[in-house]
C-alpha atoms as a PDB file:
ATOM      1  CA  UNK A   1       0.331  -3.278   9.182  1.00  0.00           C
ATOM      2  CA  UNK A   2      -1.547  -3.339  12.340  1.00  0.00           C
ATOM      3  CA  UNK A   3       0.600  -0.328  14.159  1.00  0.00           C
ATOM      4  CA  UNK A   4      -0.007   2.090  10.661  1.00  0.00           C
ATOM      5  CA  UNK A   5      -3.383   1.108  10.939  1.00  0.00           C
ATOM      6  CA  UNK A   6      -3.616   2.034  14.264  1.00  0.00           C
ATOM      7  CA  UNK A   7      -1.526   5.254  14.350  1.00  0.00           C
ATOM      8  CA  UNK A   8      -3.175   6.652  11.087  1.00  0.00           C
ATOM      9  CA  UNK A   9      -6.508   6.096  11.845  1.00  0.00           C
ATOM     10  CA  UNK A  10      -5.734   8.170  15.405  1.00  0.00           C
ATOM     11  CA  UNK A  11      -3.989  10.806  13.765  1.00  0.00           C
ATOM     12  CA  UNK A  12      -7.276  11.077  11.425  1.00  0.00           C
ATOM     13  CA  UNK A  13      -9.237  11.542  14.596  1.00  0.00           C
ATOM     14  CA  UNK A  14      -6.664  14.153  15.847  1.00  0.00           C
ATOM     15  CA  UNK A  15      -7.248  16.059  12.446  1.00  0.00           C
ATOM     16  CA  UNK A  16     -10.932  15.957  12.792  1.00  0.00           C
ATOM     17  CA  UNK A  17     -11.269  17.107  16.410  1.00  0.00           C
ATOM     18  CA  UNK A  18      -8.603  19.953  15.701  1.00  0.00           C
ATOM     19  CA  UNK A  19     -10.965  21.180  13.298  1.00  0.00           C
ATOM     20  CA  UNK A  20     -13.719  20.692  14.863  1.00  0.00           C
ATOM     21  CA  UNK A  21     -13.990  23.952  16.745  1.00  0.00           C
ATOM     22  CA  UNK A  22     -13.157  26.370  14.072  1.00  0.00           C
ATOM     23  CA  UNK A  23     -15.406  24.228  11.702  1.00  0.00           C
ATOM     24  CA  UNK A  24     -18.350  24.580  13.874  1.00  0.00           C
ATOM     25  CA  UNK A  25     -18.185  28.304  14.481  1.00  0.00           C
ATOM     26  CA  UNK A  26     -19.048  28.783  11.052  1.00  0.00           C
ATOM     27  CA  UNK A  27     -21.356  26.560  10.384  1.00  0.00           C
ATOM     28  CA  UNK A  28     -19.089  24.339   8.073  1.00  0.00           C
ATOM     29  CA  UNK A  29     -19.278  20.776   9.847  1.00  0.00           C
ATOM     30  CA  UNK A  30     -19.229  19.355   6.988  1.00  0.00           C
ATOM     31  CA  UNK A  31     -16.326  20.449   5.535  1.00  0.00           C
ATOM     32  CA  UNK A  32     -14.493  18.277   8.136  1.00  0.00           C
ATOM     33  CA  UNK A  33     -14.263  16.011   4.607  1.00  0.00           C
ATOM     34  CA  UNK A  34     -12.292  18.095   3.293  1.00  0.00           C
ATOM     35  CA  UNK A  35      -9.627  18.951   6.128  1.00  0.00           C
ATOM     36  CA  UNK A  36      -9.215  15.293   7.034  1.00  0.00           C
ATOM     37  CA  UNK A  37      -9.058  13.967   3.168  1.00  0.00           C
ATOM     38  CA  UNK A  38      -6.564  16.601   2.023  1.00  0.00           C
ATOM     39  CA  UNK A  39      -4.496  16.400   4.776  1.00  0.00           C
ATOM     40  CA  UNK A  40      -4.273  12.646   5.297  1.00  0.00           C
ATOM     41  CA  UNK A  41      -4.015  11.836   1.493  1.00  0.00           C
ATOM     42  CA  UNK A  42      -1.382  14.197   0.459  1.00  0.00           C
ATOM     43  CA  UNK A  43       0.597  15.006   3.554  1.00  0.00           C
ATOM     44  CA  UNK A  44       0.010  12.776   7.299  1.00  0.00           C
ATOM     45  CA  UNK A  45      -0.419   9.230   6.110  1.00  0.00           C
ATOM     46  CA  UNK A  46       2.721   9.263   3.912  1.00  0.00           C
ATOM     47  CA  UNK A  47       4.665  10.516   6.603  1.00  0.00           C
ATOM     48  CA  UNK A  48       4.040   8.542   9.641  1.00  0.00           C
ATOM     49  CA  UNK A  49       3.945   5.300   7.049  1.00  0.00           C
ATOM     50  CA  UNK A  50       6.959   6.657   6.577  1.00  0.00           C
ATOM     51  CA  UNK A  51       8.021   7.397  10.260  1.00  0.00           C
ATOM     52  CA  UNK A  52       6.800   3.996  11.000  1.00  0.00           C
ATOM     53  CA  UNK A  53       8.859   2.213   7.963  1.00  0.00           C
ATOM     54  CA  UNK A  54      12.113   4.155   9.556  1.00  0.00           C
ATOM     55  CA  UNK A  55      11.918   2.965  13.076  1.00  0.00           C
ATOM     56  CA  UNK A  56      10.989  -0.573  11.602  1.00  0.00           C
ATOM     57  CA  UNK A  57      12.513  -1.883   8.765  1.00  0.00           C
ATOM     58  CA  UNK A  58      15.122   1.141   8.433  1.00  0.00           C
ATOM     59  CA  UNK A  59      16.809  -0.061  11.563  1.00  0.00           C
ATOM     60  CA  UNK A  60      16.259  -3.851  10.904  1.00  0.00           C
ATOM     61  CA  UNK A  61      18.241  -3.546   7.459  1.00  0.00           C
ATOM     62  CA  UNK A  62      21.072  -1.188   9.682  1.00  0.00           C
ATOM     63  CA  UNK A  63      21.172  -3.805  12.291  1.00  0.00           C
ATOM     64  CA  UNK A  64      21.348  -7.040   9.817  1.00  0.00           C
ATOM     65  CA  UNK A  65      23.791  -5.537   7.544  1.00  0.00           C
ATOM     66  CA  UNK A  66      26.033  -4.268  10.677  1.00  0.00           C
ATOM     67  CA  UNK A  67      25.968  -7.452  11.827  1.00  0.00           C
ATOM     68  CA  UNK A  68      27.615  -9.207   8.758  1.00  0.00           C
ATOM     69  CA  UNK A  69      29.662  -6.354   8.286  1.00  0.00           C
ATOM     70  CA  UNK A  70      31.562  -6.613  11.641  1.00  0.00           C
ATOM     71  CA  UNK A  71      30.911 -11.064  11.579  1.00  0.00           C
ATOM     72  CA  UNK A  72      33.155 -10.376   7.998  1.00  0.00           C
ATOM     73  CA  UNK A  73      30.040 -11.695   6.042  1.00  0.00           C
ATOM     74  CA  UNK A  74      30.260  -9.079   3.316  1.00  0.00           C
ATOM     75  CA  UNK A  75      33.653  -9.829   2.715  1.00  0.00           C
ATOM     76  CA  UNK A  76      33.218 -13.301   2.219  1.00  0.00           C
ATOM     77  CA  UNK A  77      30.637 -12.503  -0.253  1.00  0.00           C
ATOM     78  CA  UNK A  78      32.600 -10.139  -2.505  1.00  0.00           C
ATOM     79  CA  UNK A  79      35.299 -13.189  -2.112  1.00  0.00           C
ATOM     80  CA  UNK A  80      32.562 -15.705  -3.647  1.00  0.00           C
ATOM     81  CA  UNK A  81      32.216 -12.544  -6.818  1.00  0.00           C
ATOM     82  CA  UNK A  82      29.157 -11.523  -5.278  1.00  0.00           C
ATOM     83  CA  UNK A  83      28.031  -8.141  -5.033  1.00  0.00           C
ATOM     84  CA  UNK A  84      27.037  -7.171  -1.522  1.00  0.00           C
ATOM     85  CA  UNK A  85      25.160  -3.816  -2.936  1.00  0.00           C
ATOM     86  CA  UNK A  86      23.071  -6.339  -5.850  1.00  0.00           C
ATOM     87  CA  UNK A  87      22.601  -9.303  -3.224  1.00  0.00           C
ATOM     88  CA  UNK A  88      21.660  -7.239  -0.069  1.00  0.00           C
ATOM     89  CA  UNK A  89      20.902  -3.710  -1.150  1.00  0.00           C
ATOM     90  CA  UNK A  90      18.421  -3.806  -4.278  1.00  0.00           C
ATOM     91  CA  UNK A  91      16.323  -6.549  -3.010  1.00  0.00           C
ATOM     92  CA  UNK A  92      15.253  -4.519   0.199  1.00  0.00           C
ATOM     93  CA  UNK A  93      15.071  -1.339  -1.901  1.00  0.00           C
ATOM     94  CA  UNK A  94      12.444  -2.422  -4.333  1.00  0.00           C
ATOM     95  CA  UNK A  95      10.767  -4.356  -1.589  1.00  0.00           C
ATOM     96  CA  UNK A  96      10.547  -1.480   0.739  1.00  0.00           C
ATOM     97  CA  UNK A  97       9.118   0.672  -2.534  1.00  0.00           C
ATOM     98  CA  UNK A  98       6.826  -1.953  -2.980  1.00  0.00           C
ATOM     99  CA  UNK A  99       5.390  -2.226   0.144  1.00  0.00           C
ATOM    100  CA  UNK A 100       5.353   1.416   0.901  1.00  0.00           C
ATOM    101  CA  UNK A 101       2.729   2.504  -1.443  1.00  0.00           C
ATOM    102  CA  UNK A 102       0.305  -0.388  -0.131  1.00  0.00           C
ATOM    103  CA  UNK A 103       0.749   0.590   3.445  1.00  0.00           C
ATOM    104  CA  UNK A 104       0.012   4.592   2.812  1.00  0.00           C
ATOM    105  CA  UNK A 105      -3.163   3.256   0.748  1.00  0.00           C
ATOM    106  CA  UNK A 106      -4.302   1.251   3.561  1.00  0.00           C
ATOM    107  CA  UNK A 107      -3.157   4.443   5.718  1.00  0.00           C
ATOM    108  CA  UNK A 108      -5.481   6.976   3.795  1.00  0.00           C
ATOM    109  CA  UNK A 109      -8.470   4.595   4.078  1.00  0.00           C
ATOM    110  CA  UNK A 110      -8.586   4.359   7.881  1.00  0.00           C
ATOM    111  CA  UNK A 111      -7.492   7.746   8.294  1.00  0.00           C
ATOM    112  CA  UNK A 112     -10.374   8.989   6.471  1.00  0.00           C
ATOM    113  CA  UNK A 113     -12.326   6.678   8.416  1.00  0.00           C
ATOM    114  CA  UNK A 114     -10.937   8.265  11.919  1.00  0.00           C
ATOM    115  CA  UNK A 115     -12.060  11.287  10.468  1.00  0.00           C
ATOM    116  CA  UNK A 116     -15.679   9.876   9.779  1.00  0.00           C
ATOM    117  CA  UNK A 117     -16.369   8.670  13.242  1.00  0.00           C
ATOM    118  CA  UNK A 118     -15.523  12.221  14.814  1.00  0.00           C
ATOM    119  CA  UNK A 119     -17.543  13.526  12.051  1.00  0.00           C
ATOM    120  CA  UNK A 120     -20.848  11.446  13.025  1.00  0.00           C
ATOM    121  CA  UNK A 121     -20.122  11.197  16.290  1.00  0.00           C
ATOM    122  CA  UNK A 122     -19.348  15.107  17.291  1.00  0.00           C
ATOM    123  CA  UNK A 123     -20.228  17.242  14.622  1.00  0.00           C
ATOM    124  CA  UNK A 124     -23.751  15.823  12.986  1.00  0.00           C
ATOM    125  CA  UNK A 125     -22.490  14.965  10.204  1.00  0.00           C
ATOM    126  CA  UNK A 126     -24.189  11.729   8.445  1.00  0.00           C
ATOM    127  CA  UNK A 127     -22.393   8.607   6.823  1.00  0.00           C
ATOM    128  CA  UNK A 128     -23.501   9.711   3.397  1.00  0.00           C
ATOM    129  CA  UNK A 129     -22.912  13.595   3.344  1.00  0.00           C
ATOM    130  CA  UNK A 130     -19.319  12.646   5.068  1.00  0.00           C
ATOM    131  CA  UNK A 131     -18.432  10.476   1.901  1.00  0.00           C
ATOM    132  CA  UNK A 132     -19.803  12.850  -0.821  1.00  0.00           C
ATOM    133  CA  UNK A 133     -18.360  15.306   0.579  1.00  0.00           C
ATOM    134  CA  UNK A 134     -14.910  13.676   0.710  1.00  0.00           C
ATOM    135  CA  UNK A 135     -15.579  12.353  -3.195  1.00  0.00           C
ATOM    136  CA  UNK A 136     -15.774  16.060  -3.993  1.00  0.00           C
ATOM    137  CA  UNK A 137     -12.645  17.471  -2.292  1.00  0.00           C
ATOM    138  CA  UNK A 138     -10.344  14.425  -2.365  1.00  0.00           C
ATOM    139  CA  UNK A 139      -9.492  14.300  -5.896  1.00  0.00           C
ATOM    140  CA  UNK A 140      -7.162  11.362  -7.596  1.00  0.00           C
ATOM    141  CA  UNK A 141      -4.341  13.551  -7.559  1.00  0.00           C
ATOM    142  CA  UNK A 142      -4.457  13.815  -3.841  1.00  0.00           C
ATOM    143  CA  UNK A 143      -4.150  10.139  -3.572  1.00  0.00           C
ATOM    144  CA  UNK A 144      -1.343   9.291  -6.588  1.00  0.00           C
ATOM    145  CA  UNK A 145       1.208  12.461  -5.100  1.00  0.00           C
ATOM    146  CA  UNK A 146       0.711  10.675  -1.200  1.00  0.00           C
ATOM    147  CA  UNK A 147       1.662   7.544  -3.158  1.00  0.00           C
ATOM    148  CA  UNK A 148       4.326   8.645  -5.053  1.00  0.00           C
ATOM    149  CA  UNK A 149       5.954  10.726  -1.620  1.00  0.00           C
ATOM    150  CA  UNK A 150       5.980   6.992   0.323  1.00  0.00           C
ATOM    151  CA  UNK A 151       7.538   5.583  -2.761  1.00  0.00           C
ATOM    152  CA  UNK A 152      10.571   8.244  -2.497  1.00  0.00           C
ATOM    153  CA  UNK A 153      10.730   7.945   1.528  1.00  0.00           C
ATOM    154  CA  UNK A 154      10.896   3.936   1.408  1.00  0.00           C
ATOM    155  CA  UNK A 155      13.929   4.213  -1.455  1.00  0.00           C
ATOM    156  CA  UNK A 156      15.743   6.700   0.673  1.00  0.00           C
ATOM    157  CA  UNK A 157      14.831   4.530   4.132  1.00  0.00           C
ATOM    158  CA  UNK A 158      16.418   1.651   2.739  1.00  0.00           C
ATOM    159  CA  UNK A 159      19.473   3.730   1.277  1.00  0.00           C
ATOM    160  CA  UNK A 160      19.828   5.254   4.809  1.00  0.00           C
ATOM    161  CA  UNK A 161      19.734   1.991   6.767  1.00  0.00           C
ATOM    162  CA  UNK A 162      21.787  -0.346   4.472  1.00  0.00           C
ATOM    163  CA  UNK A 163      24.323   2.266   3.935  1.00  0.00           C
ATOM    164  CA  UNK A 164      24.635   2.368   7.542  1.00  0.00           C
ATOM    165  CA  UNK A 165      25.694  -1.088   8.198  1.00  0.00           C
ATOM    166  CA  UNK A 166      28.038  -1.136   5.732  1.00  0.00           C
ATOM    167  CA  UNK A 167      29.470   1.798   7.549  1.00  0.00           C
ATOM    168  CA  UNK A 168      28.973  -0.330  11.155  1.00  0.00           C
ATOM    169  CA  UNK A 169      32.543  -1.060  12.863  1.00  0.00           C
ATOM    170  CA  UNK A 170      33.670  -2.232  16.708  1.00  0.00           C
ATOM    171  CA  UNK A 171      31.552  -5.170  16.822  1.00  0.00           C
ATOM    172  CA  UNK A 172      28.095  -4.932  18.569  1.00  0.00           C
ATOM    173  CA  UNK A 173      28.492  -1.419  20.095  1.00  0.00           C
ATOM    174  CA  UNK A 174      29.032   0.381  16.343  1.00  0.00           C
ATOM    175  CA  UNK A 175      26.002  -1.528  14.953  1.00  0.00           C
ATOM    176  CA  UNK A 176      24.151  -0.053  17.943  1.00  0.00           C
ATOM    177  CA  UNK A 177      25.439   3.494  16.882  1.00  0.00           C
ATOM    178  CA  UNK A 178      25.032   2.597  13.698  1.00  0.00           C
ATOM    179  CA  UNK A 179      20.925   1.745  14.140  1.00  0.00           C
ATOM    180  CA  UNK A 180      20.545   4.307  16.062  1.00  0.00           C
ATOM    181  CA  UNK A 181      21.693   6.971  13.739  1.00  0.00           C
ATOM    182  CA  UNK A 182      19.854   5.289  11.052  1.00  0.00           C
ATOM    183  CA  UNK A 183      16.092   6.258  12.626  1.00  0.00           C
ATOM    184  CA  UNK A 184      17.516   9.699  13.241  1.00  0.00           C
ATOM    185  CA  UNK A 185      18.910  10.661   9.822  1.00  0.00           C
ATOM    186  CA  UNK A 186      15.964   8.813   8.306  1.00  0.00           C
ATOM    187  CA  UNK A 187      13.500  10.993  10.028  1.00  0.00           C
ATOM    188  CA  UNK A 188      15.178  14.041   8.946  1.00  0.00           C
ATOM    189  CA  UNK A 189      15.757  13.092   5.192  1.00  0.00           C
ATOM    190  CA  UNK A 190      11.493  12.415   5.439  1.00  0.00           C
ATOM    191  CA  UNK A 191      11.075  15.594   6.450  1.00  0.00           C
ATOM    192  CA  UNK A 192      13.219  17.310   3.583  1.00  0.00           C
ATOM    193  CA  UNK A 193      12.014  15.038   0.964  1.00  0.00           C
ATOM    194  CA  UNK A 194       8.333  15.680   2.402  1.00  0.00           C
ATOM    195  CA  UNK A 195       8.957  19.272   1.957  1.00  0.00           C
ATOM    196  CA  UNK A 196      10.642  19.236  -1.011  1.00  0.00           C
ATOM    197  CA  UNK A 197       8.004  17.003  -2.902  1.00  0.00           C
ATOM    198  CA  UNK A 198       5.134  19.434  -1.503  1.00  0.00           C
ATOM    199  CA  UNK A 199       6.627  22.406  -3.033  1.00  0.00           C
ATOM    200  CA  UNK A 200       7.270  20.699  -6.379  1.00  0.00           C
ATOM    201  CA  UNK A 201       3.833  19.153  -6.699  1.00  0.00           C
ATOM    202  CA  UNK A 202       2.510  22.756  -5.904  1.00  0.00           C
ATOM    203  CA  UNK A 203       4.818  24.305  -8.634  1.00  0.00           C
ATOM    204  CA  UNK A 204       3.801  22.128 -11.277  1.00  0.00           C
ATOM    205  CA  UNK A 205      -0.107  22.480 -10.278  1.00  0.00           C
ATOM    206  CA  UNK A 206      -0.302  18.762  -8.836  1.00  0.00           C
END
């Protein structure tokens, strides 16, 4: 929680001093709102939530699974009739999709807020105009599409990294390979599924 706090709430400041600049050429300081709550609602804090998620608990589920795979513990649970995809699989899955959501919430909040201190701070922009401003251009379809995006990235995140180690072999060496490739293919499914959800929200007007 504490590290996409932390990273979201900089990359809110990055997206308000960017903008700065161009903003205050025209005279449109205040529409630093607007670039910030768009961008961190729909698009940023998804993704590095996501990002975050990948390097965390993509590679933990690689690493634990890869562990019992090579240790033989997933064959002594099919031997005990248990399921190794229903046992260890769906429980991190709807945990992950759970917890997702939550985390880009708490991610668009202090984003925003990153956004509101270089707003005050460099481009005289009050408390109160920064927040009705942001009321006006963030709407609640901004918010429920960033939701729904972390919701797709943590099912595929824990598809990635459990499917993974189930593929680890050769002991502690393949479950290294095996974690490693996890954060990379992760990463570039985000970016696909990102892209791919932006262009369908846009089709059907969302």
């Amino acid at each position: 929680v504490v590290i996409v706090l932390l990273l979201n709430f900089l990359v809110g400041v990055i997206m308000a001093y960017q903008s700065a600049k161009a903003l205050r050429l025209y005279g449109a300081n205040l529409y630093v709102a607007d670039v910030v709550g768009i961008a961190v609602t729909r698009e940023l804090a998804p993704l590095v939530t996501g990002i975050i998620l990948s390097g965390r608990s993509g590679a933990a589920f690689a690493a634990e699974l890869g562990t019992m795979k090579v240790s033989e513990e997933l064959d002594a649970l099919r031997t005990l009739g248990l399921s190794p995809t229903r046992t260890l699989v769906l429980p991190r899955m709807v945990a992950l999709a759970l917890v997702a959501p939550v985390l880009t919430l708490l991610a668009d909040v202090v984003g925003v807020a990153g956004g509101a201190v270089v707003a005050i701070a460099s481009l005289d922009v009050s408390a109160r105009g920064y927040l009705a401003e942001l009321r006006r251009a963030v709407d609640p379809s901004d918010v429920w599409t960033g939701l729904v995006k972390s919701a797709f990235f943590a099912v595929a995140i824990a598809h990635i990294g459990c499917q993974q180690g189930f593929g680890a072999r050769g002991g502690a060496e393949g479950v290294g390979r095996r974690t490693t490739a996890t954060v990379v293919v992760c990463l570039f499914t985000l970016v696909i599924l990102d892209a791919t959800l932006t262009v369908l929200f846009r089709t059907f007007g969302l």
